[in-house]
N, C-alpha and C. Protein backbone atom coordinates (compact mmCIF):
# COMPACT_ATOMS: atom_id res chain seq x y z
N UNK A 1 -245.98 157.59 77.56
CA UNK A 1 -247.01 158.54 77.90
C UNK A 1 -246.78 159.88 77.22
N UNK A 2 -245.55 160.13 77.05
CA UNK A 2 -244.90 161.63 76.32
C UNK A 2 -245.67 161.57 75.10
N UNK A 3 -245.63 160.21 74.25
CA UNK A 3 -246.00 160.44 72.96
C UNK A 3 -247.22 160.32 72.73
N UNK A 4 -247.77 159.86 73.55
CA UNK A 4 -249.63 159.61 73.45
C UNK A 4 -250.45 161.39 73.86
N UNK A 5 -249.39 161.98 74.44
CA UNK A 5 -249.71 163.21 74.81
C UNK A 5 -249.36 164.09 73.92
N UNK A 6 -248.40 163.59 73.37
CA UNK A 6 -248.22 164.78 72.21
C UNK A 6 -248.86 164.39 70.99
N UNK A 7 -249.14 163.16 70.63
CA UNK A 7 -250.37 162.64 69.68
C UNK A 7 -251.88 163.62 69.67
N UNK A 8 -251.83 163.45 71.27
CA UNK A 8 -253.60 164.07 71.94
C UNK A 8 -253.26 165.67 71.56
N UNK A 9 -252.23 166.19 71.63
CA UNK A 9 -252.69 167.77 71.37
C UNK A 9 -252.25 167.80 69.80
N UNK A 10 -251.75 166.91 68.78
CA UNK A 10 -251.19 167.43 67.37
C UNK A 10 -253.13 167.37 67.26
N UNK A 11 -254.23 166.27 67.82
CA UNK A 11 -255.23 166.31 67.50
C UNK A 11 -255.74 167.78 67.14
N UNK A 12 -255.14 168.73 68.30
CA UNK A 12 -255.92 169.76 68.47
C UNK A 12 -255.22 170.79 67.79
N UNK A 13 -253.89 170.42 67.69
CA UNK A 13 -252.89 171.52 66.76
C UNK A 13 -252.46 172.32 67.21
N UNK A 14 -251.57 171.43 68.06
CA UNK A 14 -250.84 172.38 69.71
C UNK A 14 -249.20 171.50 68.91
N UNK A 15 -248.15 172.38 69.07
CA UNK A 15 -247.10 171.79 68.44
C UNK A 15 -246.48 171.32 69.85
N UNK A 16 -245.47 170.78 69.18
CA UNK A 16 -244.95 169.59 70.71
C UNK A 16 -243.08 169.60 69.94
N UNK A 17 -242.33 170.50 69.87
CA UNK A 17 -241.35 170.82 69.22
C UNK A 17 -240.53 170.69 70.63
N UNK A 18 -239.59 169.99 70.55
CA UNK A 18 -238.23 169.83 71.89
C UNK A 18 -238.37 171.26 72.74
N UNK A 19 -238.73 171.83 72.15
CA UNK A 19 -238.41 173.51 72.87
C UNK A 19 -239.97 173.49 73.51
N UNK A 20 -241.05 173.13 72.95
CA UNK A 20 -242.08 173.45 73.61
C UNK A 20 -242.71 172.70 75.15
N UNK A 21 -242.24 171.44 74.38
CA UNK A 21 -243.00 170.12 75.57
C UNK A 21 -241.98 169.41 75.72
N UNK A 22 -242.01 169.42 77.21
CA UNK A 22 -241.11 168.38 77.95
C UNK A 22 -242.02 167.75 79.05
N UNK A 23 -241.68 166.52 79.24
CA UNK A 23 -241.82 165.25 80.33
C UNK A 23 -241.12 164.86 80.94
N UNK A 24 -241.24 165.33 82.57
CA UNK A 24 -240.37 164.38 83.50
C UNK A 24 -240.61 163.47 83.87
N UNK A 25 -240.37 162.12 84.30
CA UNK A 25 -241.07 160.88 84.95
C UNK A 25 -240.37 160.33 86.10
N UNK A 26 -240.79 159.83 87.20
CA UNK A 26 -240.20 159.34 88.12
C UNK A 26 -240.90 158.15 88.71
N UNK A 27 -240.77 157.54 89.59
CA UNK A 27 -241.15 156.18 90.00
C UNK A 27 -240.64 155.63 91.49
N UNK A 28 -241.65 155.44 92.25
CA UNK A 28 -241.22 154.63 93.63
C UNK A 28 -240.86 152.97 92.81
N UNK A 29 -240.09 152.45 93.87
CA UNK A 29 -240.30 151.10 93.94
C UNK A 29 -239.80 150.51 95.27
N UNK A 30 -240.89 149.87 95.33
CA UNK A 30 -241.10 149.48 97.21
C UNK A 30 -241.21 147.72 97.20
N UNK A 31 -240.62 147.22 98.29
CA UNK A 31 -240.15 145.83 98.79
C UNK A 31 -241.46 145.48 99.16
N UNK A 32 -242.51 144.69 98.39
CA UNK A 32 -244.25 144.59 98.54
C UNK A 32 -243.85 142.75 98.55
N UNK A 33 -243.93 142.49 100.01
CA UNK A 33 -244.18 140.93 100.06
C UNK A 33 -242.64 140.48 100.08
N UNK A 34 -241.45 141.09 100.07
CA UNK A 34 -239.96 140.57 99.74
C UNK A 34 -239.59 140.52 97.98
N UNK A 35 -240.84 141.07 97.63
CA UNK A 35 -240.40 141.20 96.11
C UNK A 35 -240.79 142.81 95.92
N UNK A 36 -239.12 143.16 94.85
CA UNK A 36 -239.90 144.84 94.17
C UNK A 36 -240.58 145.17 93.53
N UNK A 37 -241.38 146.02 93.89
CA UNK A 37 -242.23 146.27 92.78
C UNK A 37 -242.04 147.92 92.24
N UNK A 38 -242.73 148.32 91.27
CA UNK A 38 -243.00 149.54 91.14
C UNK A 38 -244.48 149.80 91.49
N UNK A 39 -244.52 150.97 92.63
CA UNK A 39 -245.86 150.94 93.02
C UNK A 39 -246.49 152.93 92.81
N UNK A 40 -245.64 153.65 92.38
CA UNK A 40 -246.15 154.60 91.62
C UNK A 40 -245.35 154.91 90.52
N UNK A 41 -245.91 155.66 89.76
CA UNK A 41 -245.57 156.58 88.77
C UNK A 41 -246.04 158.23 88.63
N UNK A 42 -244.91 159.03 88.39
CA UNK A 42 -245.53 160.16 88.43
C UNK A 42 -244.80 161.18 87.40
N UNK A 43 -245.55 161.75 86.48
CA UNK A 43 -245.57 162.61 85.30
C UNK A 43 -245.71 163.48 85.33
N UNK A 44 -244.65 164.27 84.64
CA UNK A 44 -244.93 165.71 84.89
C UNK A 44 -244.68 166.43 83.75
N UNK A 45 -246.01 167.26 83.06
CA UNK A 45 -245.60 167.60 81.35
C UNK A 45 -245.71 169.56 81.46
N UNK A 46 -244.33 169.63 80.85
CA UNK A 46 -244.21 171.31 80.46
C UNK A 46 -244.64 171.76 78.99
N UNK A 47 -245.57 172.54 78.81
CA UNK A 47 -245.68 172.86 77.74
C UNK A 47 -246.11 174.00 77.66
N UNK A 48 -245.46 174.53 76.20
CA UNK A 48 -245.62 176.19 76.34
C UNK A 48 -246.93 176.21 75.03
N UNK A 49 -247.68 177.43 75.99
CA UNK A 49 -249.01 177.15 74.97
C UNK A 49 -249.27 179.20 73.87
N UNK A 50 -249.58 178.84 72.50
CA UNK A 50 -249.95 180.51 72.19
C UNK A 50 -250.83 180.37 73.05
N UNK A 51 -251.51 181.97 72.59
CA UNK A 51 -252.86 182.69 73.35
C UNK A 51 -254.08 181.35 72.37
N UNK A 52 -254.56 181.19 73.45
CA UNK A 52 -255.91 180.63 73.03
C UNK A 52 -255.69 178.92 72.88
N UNK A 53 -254.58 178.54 73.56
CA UNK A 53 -254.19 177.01 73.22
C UNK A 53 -254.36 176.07 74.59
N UNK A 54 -254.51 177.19 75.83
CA UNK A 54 -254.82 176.69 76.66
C UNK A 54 -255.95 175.56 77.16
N UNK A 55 -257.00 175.69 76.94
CA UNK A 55 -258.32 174.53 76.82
C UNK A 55 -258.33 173.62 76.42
N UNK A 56 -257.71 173.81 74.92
CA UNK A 56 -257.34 172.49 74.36
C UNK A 56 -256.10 171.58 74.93
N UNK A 57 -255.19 172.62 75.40
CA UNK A 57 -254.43 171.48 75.98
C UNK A 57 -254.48 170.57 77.13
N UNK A 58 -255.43 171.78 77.84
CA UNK A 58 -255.70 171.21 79.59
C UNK A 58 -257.03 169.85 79.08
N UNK A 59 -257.63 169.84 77.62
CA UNK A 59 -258.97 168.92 77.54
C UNK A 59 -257.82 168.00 77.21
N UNK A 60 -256.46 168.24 76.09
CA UNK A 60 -255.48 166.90 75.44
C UNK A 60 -255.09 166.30 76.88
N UNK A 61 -254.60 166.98 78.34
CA UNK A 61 -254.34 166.19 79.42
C UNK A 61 -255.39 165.56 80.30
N UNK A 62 -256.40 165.38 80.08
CA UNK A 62 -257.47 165.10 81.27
C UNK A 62 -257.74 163.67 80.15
N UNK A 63 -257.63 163.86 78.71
CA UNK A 63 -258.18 162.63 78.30
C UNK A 63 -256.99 161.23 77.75
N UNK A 64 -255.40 162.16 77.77
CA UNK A 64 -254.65 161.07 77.07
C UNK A 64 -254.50 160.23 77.70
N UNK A 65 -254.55 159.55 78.62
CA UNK A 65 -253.88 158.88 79.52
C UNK A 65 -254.90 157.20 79.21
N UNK A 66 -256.67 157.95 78.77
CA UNK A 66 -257.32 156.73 78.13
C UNK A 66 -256.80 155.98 76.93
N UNK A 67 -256.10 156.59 75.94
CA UNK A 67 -255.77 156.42 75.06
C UNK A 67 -253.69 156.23 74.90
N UNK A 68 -253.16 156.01 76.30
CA UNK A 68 -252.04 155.68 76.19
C UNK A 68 -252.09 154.16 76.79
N UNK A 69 -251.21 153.26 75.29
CA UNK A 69 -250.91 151.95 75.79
C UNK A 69 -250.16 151.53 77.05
N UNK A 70 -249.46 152.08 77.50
CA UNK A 70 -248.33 152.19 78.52
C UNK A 70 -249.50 152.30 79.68
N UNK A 71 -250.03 153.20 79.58
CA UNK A 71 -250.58 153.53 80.77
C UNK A 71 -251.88 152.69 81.19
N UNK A 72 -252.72 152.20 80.24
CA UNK A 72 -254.11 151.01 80.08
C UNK A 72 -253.20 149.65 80.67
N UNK A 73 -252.21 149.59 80.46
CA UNK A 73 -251.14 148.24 80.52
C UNK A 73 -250.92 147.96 81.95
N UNK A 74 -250.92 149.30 83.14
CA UNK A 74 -250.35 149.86 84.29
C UNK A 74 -251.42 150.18 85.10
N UNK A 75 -252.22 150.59 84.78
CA UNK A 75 -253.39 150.96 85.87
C UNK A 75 -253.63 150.02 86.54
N UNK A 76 -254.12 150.17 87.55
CA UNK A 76 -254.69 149.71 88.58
C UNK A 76 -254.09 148.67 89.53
N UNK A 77 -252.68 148.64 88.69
CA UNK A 77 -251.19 147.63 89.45
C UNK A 77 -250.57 148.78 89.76
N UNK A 78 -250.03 149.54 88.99
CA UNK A 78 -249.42 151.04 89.39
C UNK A 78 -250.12 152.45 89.76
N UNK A 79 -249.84 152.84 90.75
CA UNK A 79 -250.44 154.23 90.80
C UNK A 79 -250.35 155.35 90.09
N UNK A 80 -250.58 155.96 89.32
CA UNK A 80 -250.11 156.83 87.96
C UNK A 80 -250.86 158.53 88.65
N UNK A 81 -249.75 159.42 88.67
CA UNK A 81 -250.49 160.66 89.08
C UNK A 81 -249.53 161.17 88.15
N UNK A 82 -250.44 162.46 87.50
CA UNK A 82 -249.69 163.50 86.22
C UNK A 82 -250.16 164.52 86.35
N UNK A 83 -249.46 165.33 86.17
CA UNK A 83 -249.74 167.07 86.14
C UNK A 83 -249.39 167.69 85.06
N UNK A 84 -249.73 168.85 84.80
CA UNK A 84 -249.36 169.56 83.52
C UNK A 84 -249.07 171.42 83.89
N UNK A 85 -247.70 171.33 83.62
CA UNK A 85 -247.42 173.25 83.63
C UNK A 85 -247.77 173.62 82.13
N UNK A 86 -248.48 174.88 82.54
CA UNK A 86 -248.58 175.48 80.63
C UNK A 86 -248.06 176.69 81.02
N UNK A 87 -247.16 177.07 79.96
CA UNK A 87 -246.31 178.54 80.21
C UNK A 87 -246.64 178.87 78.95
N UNK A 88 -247.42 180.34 79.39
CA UNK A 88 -247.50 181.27 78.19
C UNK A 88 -246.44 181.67 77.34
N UNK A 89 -246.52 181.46 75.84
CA UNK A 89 -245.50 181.86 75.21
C UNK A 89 -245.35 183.23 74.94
């Protein structure tokens, strides 16, 4: 999901440099029927934006998630919730 997101903003020409964007990820997994499963996922992306990079990045997070394989693969078996911090540079 990190890289489909940082794909979605090079679109817009938002840099994604180790220092700028980071992704945390975490995951339940719950005993569903006597078997485990993973039954959420949850994302969490830091990225530091210039003046005026904001829109584009908040439009690169509302749409990557159509366009990540990982995540088309997971829906609707996994619960997927993501957020996005933008810190002014």
């Amino acid at each position: 999901m990190m890289g489909t997101m940082a794909s979605v903003l090079a679109t817009r020409k938002i840099r994604t440099h180790t220092d700028r964007f980071h992704t945390a990820v975490e995951g339940d997994i719950e005993d569903v029927g006597g078997v485990l499963k993973i039954t959420e996922i949850r994302v969490h992306h830091r990225l530091k934006v210039r003046a005026g990079e904001a829109a584009d990045a908040r439009w690169a997070f509302e749409n990557y998630l159509e366009k990540c394989p990982g995540a088309m693969s997971v829906i609707g078996c996994i619960r997927i919730e993501h957020d996005l911090d933008l810190i002014a540079e």
